[in-house]
Protein backbone atom coordinates (compact mmCIF):
# COMPACT_ATOMS: atom_id res chain seq x y z
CA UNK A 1 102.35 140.67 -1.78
CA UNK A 2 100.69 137.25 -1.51
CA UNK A 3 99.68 136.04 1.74
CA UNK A 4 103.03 133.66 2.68
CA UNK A 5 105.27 136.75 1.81
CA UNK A 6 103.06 138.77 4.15
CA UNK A 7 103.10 135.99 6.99
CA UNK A 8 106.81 136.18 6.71
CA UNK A 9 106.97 140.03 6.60
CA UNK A 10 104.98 140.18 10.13
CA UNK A 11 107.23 137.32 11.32
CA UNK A 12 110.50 139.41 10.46
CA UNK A 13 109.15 142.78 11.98
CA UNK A 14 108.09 141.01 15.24
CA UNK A 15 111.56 139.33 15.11
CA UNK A 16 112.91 142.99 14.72
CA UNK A 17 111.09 144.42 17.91
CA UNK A 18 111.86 141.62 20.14
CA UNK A 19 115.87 141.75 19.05
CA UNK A 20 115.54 145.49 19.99
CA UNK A 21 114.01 144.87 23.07
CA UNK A 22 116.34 142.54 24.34
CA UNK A 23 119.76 144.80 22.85
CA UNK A 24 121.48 147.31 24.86
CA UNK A 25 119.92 150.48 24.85
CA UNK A 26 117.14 148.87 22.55
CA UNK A 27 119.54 149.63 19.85
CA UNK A 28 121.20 147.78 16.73
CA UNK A 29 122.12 148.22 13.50
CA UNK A 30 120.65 146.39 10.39
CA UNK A 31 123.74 143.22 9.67
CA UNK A 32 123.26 142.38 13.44
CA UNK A 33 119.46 142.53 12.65
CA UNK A 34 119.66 140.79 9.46
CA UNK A 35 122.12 137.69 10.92
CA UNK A 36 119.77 137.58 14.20
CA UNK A 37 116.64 137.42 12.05
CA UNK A 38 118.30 134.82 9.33
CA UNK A 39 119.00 132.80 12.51
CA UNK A 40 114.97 132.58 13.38
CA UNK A 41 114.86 131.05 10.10
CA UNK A 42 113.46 133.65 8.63
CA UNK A 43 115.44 134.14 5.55
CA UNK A 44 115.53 137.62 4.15
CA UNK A 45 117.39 139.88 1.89
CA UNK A 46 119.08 142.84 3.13
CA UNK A 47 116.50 144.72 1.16
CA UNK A 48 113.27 142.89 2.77
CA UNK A 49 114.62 143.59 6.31
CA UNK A 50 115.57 147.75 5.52
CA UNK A 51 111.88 147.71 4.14
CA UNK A 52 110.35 146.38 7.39
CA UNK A 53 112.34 148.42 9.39
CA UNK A 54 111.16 151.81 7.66
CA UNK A 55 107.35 150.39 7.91
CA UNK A 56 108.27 149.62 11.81
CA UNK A 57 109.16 153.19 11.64
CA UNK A 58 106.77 154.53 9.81
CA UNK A 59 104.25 153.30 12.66
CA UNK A 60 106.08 154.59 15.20
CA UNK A 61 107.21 151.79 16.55
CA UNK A 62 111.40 152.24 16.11
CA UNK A 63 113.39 155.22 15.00
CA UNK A 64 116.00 155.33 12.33
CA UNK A 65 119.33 156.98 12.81
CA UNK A 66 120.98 157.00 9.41
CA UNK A 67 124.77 156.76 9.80
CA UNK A 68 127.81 157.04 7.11
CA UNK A 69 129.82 154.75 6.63
């Protein structure tokens, strides 16, 4: 990852935390995530925003809840 895709990465995931902290229940799913985010201007593919979300995870920071659908 080169150093602007990495800037944006730590953009999006503090972008994702502060959307959480401000939702009901400090919950939301990833389209409400992805259209907040996209509306900071940080444009991002589904994809990019599902892979920040498990490394958020991953650090313990937010937990996943898989639904179907």
């Amino acid at each position: 990852m080169n150093p602007y895709q990495e800037h944006n990465s730590r953009h999006r995931r503090l972008s994702i935390l502060r959307v959480l902290s401000e939702s009901a229940e400090y919950k939301a799913n990833d389209s409400l995530l992805s259209m907040v985010v996209n509306e900071f201007g940080i444009v991002s593919t589904r994809d990019q925003l599902r892979t920040d979300i498990t490394w958020l995870a991953g650090q313990g920071f937010v937990t996943v809840k898989e639904t179907a659908g």
